[in-house]
PDB file of N, CA and C in Angstrom:
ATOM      1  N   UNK A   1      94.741  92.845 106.468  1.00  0.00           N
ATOM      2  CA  UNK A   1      93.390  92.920 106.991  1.00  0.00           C
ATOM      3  C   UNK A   1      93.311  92.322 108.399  1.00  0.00           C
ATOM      4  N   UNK A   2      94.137  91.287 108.700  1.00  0.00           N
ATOM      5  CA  UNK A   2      94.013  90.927 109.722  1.00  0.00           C
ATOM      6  C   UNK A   2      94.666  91.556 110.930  1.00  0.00           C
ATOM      7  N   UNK A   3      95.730  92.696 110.811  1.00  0.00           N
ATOM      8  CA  UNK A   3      95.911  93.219 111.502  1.00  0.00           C
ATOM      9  C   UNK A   3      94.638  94.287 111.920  1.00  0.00           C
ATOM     10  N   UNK A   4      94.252  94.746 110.761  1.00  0.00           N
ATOM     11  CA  UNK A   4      93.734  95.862 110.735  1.00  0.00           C
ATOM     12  C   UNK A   4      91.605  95.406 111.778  1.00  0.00           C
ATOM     13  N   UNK A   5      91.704  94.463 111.933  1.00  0.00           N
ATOM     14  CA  UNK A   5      90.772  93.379 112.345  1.00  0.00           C
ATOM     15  C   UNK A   5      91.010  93.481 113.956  1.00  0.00           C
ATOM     16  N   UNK A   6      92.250  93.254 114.023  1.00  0.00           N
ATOM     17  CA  UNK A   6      93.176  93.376 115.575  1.00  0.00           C
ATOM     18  C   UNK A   6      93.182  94.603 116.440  1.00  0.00           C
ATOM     19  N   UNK A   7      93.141  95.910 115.398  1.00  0.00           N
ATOM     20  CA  UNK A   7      93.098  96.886 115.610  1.00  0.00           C
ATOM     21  C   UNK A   7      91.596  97.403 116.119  1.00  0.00           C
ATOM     22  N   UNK A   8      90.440  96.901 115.401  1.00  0.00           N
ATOM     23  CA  UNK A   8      89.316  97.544 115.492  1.00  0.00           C
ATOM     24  C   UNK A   8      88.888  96.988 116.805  1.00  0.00           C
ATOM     25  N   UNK A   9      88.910  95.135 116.657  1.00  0.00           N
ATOM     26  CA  UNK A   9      88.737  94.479 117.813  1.00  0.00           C
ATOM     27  C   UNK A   9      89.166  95.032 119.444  1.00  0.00           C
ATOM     28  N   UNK A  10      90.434  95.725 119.166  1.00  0.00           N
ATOM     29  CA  UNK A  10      91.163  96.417 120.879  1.00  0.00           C
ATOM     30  C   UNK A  10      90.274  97.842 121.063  1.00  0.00           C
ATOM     31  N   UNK A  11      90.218  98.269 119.972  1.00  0.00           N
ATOM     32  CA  UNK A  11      89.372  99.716 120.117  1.00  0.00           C
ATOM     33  C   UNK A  11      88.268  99.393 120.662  1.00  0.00           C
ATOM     34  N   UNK A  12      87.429  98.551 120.586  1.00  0.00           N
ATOM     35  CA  UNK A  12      86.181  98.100 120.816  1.00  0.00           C
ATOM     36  C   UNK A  12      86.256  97.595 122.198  1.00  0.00           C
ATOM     37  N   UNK A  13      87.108  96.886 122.575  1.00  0.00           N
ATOM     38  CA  UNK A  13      87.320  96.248 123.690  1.00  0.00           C
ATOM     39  C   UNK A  13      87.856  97.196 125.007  1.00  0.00           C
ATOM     40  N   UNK A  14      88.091  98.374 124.599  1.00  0.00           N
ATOM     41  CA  UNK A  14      88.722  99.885 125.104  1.00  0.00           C
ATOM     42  C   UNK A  14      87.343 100.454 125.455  1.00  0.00           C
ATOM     43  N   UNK A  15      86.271 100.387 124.850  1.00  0.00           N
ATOM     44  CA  UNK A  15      85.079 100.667 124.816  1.00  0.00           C
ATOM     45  C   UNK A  15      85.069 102.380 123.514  1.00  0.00           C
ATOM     46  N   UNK A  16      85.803 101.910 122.916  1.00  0.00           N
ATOM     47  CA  UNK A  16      85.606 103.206 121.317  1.00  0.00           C
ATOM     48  C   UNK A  16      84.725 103.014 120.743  1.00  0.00           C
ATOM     49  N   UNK A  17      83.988 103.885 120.323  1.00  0.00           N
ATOM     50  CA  UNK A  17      83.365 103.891 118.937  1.00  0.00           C
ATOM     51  C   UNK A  17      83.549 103.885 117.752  1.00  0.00           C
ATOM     52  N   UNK A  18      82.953 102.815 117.196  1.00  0.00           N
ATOM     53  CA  UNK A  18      83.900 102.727 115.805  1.00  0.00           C
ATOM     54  C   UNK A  18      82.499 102.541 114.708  1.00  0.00           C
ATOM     55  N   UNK A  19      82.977 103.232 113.452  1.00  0.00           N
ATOM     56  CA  UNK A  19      82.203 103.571 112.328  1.00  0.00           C
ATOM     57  C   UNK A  19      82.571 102.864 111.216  1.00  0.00           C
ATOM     58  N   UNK A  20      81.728 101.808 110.396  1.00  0.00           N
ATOM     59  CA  UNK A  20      82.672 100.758 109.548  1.00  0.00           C
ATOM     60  C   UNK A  20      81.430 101.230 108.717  1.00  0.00           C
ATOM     61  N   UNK A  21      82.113 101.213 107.402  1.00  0.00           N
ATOM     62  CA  UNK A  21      81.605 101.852 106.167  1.00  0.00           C
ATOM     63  C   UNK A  21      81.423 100.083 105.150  1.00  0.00           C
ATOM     64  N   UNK A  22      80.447  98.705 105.665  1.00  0.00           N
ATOM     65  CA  UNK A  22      80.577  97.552 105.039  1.00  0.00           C
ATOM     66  C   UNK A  22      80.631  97.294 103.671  1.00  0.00           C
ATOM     67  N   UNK A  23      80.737  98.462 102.902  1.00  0.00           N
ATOM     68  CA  UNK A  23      80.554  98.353 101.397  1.00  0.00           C
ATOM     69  C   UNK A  23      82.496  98.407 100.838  1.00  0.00           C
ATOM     70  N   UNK A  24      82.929  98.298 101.594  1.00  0.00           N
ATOM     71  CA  UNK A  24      84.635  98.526 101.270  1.00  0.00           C
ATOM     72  C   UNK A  24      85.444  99.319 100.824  1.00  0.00           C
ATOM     73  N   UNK A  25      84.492 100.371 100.070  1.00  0.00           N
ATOM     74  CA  UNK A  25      85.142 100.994  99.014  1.00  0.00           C
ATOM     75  C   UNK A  25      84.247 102.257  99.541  1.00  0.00           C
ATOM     76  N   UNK A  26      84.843 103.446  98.584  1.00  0.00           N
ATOM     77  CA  UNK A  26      83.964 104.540  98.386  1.00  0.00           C
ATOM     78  C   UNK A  26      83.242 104.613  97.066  1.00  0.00           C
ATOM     79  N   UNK A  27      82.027 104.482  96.504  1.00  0.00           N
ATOM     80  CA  UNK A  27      81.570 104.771  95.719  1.00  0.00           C
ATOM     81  C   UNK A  27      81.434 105.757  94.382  1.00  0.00           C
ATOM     82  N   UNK A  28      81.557 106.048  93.351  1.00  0.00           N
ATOM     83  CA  UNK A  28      81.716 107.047  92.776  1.00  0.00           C
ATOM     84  C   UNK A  28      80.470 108.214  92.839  1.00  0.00           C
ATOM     85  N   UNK A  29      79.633 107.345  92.613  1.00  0.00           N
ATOM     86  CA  UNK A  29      78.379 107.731  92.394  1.00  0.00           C
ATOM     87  C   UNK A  29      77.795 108.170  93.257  1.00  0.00           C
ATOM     88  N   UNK A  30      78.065 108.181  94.926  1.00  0.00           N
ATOM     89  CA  UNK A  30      76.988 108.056  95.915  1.00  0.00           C
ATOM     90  C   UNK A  30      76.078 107.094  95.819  1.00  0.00           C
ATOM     91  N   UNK A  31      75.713 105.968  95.145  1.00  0.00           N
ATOM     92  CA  UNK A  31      74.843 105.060  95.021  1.00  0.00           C
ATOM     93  C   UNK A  31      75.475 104.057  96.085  1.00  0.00           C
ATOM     94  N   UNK A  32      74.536 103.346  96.963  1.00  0.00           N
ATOM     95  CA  UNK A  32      75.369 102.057  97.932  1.00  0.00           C
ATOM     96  C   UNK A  32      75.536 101.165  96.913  1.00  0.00           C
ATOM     97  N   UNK A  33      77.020 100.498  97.107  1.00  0.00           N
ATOM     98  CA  UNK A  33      77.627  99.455  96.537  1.00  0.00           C
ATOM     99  C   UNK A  33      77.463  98.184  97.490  1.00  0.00           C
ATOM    100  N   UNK A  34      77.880  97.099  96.723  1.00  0.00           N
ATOM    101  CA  UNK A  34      77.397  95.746  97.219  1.00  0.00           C
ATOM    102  C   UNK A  34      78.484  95.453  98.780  1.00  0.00           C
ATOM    103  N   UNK A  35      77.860  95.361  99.709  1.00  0.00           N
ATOM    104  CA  UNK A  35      77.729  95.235 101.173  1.00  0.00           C
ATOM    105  C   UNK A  35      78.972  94.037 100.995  1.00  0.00           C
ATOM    106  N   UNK A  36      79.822  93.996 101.801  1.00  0.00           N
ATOM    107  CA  UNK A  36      80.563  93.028 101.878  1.00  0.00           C
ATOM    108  C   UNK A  36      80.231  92.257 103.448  1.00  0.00           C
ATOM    109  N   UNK A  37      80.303  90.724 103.441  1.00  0.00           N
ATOM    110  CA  UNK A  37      79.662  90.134 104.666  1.00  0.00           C
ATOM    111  C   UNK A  37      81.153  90.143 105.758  1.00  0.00           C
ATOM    112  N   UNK A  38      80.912  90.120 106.752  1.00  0.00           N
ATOM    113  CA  UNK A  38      81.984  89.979 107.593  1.00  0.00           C
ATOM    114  C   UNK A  38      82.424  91.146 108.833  1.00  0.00           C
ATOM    115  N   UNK A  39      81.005  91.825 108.950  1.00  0.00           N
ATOM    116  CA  UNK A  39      81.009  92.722 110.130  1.00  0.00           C
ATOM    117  C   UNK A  39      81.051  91.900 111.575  1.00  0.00           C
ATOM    118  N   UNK A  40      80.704  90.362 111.914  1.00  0.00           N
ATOM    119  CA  UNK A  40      80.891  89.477 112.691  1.00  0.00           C
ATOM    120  C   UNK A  40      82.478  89.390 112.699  1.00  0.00           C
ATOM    121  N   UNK A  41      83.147  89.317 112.437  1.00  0.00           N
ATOM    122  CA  UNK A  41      84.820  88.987 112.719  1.00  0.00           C
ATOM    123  C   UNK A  41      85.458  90.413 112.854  1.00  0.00           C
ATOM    124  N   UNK A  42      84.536  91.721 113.119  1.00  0.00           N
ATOM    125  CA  UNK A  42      85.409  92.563 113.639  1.00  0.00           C
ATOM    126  C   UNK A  42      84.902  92.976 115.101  1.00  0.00           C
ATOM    127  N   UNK A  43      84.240  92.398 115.498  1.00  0.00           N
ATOM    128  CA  UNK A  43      83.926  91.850 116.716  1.00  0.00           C
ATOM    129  C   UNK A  43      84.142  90.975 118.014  1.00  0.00           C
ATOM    130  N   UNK A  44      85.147  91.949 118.871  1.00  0.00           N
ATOM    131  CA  UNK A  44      85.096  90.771 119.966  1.00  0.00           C
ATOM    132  C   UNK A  44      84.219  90.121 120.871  1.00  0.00           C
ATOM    133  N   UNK A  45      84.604  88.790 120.736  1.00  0.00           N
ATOM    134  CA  UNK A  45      83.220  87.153 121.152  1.00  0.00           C
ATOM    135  C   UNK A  45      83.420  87.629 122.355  1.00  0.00           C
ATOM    136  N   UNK A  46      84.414  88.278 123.455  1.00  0.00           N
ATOM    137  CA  UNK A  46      84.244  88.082 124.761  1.00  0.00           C
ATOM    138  C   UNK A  46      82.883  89.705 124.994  1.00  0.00           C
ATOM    139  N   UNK A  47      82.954  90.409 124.415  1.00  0.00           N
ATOM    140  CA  UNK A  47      81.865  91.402 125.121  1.00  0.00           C
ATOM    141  C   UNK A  47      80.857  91.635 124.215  1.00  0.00           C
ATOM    142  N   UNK A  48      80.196  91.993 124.869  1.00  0.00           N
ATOM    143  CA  UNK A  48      78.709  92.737 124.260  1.00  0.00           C
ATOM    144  C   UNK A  48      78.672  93.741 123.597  1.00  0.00           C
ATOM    145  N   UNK A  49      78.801  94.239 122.417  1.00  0.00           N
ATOM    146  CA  UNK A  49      78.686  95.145 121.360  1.00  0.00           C
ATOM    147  C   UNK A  49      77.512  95.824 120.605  1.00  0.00           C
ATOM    148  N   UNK A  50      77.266  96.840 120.651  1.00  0.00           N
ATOM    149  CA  UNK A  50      75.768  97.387 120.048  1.00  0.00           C
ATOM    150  C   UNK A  50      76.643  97.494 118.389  1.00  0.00           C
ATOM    151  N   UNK A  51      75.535  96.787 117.934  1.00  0.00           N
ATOM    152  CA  UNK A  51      75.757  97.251 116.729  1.00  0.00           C
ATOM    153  C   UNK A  51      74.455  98.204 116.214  1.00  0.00           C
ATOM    154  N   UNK A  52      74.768  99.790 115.489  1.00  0.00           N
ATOM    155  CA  UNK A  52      73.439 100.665 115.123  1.00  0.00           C
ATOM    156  C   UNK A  52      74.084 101.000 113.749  1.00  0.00           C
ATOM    157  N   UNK A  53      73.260 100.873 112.916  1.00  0.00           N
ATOM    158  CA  UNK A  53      72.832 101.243 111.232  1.00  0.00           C
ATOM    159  C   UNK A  53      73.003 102.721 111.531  1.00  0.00           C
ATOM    160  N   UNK A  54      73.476 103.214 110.258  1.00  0.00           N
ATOM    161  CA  UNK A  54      73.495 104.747 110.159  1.00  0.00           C
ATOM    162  C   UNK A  54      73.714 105.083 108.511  1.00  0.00           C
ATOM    163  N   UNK A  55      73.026 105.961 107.960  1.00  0.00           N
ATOM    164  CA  UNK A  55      73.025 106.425 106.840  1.00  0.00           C
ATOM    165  C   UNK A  55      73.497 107.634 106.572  1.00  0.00           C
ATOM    166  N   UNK A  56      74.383 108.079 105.697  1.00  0.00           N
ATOM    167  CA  UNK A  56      74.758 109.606 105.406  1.00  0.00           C
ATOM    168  C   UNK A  56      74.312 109.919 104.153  1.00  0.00           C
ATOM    169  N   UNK A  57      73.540 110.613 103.894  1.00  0.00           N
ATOM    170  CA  UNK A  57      72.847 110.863 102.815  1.00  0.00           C
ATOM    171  C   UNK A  57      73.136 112.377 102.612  1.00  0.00           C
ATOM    172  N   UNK A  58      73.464 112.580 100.781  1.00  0.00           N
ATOM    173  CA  UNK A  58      73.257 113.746 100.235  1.00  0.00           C
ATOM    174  C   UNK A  58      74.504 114.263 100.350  1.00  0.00           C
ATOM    175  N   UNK A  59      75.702 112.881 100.853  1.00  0.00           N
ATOM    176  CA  UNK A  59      77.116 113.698 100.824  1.00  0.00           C
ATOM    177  C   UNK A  59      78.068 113.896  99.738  1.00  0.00           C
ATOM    178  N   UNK A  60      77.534 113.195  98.929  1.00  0.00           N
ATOM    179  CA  UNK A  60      78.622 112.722  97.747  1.00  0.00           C
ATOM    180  C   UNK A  60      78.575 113.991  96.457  1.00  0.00           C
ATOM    181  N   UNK A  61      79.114 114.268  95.931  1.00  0.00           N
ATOM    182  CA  UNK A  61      79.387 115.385  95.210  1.00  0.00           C
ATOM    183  C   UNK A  61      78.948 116.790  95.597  1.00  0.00           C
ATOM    184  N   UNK A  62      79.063 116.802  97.519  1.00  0.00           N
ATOM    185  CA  UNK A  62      78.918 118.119  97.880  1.00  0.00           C
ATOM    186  C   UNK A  62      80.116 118.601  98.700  1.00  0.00           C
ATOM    187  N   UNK A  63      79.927 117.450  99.668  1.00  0.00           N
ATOM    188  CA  UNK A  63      81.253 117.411  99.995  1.00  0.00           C
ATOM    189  C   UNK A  63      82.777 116.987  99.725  1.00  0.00           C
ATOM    190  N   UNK A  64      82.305 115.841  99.256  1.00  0.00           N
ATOM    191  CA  UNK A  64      83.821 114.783  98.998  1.00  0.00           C
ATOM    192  C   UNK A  64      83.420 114.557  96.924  1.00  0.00           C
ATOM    193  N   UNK A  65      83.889 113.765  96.587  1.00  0.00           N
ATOM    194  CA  UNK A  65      84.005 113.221  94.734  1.00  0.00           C
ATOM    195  C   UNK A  65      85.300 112.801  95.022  1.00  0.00           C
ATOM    196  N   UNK A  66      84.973 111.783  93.930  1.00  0.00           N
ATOM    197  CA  UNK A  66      86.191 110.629  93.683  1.00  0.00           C
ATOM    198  C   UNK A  66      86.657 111.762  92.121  1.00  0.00           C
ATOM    199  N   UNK A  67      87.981 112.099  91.752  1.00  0.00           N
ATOM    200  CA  UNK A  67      89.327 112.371  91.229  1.00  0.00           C
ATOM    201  C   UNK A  67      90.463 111.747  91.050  1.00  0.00           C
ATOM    202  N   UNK A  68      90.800 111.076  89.742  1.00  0.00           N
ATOM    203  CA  UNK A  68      91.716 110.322  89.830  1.00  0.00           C
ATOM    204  C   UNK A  68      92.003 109.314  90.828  1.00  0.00           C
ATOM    205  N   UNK A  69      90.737 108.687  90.673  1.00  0.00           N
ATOM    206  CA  UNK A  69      90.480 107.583  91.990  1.00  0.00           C
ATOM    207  C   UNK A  69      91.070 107.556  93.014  1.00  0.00           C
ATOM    208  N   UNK A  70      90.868 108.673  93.713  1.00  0.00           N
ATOM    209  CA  UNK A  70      90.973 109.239  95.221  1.00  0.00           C
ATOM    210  C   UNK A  70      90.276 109.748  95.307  1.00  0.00           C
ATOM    211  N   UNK A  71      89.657 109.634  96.545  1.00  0.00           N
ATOM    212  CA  UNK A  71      89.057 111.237  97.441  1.00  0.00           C
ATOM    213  C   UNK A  71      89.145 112.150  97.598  1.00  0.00           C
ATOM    214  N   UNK A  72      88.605 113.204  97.113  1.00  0.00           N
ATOM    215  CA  UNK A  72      89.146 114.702  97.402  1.00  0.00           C
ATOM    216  C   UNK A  72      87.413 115.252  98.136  1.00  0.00           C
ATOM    217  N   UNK A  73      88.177 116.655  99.103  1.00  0.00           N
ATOM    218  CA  UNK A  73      87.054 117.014  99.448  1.00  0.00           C
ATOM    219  C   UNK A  73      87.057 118.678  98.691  1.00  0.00           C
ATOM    220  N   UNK A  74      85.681 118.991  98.796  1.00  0.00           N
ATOM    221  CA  UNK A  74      85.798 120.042  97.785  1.00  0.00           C
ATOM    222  C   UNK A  74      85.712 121.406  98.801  1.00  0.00           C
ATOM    223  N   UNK A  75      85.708 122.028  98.278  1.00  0.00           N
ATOM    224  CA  UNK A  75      85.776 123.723  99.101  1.00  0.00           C
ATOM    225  C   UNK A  75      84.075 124.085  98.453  1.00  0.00           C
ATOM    226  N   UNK A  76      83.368 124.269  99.924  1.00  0.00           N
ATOM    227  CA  UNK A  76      82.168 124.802  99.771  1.00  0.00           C
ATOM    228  C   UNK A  76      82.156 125.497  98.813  1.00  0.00           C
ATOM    229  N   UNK A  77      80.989 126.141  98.657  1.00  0.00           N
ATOM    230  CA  UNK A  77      80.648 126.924  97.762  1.00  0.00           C
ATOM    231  C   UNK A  77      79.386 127.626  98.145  1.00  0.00           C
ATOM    232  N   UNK A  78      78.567 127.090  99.282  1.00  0.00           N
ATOM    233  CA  UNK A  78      77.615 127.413  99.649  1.00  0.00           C
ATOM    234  C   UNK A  78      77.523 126.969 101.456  1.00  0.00           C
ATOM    235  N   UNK A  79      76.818 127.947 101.912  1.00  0.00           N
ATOM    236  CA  UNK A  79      76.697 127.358 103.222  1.00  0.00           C
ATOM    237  C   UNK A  79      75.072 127.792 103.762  1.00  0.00           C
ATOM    238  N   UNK A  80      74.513 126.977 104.379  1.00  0.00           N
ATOM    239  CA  UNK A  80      74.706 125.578 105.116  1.00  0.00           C
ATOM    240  C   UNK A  80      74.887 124.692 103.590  1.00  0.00           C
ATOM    241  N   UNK A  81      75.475 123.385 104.085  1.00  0.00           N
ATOM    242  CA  UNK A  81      75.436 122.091 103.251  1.00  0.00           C
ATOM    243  C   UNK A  81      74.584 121.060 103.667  1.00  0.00           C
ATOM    244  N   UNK A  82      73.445 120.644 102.732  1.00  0.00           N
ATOM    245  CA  UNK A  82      72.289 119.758 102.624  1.00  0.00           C
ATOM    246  C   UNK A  82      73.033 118.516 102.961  1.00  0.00           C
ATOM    247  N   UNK A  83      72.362 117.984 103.972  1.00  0.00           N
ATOM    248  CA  UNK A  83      72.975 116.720 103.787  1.00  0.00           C
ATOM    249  C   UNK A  83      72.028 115.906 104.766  1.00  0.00           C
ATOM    250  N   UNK A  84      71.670 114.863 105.424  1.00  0.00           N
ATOM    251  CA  UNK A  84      71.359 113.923 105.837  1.00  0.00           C
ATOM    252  C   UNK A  84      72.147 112.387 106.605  1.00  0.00           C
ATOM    253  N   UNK A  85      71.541 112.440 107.895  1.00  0.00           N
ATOM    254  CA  UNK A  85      72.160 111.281 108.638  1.00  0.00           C
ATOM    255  C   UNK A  85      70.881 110.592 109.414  1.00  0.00           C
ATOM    256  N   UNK A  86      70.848 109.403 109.277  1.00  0.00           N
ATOM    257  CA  UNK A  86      69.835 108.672 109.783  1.00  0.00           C
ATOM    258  C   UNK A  86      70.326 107.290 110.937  1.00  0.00           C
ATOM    259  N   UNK A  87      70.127 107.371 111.651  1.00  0.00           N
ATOM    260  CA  UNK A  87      70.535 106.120 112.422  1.00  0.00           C
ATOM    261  C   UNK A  87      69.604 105.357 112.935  1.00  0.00           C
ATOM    262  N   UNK A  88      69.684 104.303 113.033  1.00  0.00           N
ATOM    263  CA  UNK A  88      68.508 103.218 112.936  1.00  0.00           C
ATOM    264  C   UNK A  88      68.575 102.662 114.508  1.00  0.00           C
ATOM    265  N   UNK A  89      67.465 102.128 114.824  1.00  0.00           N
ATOM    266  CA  UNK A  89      68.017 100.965 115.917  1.00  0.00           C
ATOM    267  C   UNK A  89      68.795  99.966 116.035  1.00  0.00           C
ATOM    268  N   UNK A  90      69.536  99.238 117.409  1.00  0.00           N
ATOM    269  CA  UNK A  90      70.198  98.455 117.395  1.00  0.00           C
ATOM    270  C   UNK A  90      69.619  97.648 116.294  1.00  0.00           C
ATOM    271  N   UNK A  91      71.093  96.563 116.078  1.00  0.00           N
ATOM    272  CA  UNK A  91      70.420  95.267 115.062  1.00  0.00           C
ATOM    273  C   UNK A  91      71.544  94.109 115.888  1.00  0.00           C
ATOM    274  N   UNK A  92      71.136  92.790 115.174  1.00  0.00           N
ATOM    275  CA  UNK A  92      71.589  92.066 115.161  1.00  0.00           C
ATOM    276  C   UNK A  92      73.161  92.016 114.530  1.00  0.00           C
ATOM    277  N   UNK A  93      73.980  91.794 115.077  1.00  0.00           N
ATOM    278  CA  UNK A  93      75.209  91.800 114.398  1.00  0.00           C
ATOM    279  C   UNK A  93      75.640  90.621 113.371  1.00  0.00           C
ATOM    280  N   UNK A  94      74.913  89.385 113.656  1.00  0.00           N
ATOM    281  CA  UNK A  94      75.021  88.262 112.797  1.00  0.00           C
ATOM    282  C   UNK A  94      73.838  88.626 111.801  1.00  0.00           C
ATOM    283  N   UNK A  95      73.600  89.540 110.912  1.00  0.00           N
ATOM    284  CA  UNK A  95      72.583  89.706 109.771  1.00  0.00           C
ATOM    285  C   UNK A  95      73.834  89.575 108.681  1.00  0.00           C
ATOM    286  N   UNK A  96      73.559  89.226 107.768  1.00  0.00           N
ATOM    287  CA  UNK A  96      73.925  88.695 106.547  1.00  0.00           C
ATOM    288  C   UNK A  96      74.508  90.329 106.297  1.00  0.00           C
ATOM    289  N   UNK A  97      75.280  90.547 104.911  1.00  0.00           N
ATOM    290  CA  UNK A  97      75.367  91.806 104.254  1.00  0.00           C
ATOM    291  C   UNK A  97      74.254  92.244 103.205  1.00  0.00           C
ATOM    292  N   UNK A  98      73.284  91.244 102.910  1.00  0.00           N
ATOM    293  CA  UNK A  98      72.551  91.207 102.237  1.00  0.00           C
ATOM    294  C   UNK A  98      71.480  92.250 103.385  1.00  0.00           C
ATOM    295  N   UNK A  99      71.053  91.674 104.685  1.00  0.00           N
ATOM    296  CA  UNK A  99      70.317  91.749 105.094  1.00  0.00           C
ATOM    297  C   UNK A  99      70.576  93.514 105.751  1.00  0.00           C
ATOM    298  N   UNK A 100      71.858  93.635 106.213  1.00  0.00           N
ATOM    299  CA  UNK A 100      72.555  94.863 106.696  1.00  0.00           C
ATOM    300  C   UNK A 100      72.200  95.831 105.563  1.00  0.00           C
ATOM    301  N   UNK A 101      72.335  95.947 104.158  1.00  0.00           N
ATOM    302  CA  UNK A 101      72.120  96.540 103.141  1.00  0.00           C
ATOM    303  C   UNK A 101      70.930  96.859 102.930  1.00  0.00           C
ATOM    304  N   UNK A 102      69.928  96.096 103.616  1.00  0.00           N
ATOM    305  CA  UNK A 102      68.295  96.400 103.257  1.00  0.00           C
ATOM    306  C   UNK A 102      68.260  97.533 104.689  1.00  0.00           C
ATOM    307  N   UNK A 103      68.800  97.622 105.653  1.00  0.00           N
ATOM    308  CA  UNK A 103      68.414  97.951 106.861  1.00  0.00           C
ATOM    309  C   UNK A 103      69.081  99.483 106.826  1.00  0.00           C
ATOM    310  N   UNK A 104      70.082  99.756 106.217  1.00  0.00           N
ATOM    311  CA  UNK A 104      70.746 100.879 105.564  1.00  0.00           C
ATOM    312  C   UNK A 104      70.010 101.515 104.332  1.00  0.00           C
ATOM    313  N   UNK A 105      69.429 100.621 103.501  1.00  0.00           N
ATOM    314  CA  UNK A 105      68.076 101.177 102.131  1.00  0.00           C
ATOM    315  C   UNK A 105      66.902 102.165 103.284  1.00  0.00           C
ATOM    316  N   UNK A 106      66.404 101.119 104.132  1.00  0.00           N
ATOM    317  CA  UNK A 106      65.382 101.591 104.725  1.00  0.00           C
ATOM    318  C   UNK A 106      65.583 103.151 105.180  1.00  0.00           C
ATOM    319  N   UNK A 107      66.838 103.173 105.940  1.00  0.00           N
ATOM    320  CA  UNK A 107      67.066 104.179 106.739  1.00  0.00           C
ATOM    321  C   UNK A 107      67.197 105.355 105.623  1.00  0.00           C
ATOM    322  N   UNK A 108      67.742 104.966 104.800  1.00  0.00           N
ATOM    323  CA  UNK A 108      68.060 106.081 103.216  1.00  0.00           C
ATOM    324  C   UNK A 108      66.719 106.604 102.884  1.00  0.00           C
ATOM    325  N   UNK A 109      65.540 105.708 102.736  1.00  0.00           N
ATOM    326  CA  UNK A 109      64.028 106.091 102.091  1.00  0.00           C
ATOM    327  C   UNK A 109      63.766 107.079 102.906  1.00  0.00           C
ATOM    328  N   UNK A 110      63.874 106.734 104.407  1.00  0.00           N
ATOM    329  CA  UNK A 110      63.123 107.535 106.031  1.00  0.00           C
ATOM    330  C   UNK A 110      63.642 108.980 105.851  1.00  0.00           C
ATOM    331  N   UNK A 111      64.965 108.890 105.699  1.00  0.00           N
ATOM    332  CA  UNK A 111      65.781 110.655 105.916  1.00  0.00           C
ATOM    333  C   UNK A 111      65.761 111.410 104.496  1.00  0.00           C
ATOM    334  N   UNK A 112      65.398 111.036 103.408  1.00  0.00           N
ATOM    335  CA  UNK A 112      64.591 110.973 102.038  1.00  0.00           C
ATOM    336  C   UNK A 112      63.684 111.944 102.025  1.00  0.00           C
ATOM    337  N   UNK A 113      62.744 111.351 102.661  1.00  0.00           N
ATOM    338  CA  UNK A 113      61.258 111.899 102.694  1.00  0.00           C
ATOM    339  C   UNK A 113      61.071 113.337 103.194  1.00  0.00           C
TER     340      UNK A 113
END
């Protein structure tokens, strides 16, 4: 992990965009799983970093499903594919995972509706 920490940190510092999925895992269900804290330590202290919330909604058993606990993606079946992405405003990067998880709920209700 700590390489992999090293890695995100230089990308960032390159000025990349990078997409961190804080729940660790992939879900079976599509339901959000419990937020893990520690989006602050993939962050380098020397620059200024936007951190923005983003939600993908309506992807899970259309596109991708967990199989023999892996990922597989599936072969359409229909086209267009329903799906949903919501991105929020900047936030604070020191918010708790607790707090990151409510700010990702919100954005889920908004692209919902």
């Amino acid at each position: 992990m700590k390489e992999f920490f090293e890695k995100v940190k230089n990308r960032l510092r390159d000025g990349e965009t990078i997409c961190f999925f804080p729940e660790g895992a992939i879900s079976g269900s599509g339901n959000l799983m419990r937020f893990r804290s520690g989006v602050q330590s993939l962050l380098p202290p020397e620059i200024q970093v936007t951190v923005m919330p983003m939600r993908l909604g309506m992807v899970h058993g259309r596109l991708t499903g967990i199989y023999n606990k892996k990922l597989r993606f599936r072969k359409l079946t229909r086209w267009p594919v329903d799906y949903s992405v919501a991105i929020g405003r900047p936030i604070d990067p020191n918010l708790t995972a607790f707090q990151l998880r409510q700010k990702i709920s919100e954005l889920g209700a908004i692209s919902e509706t």
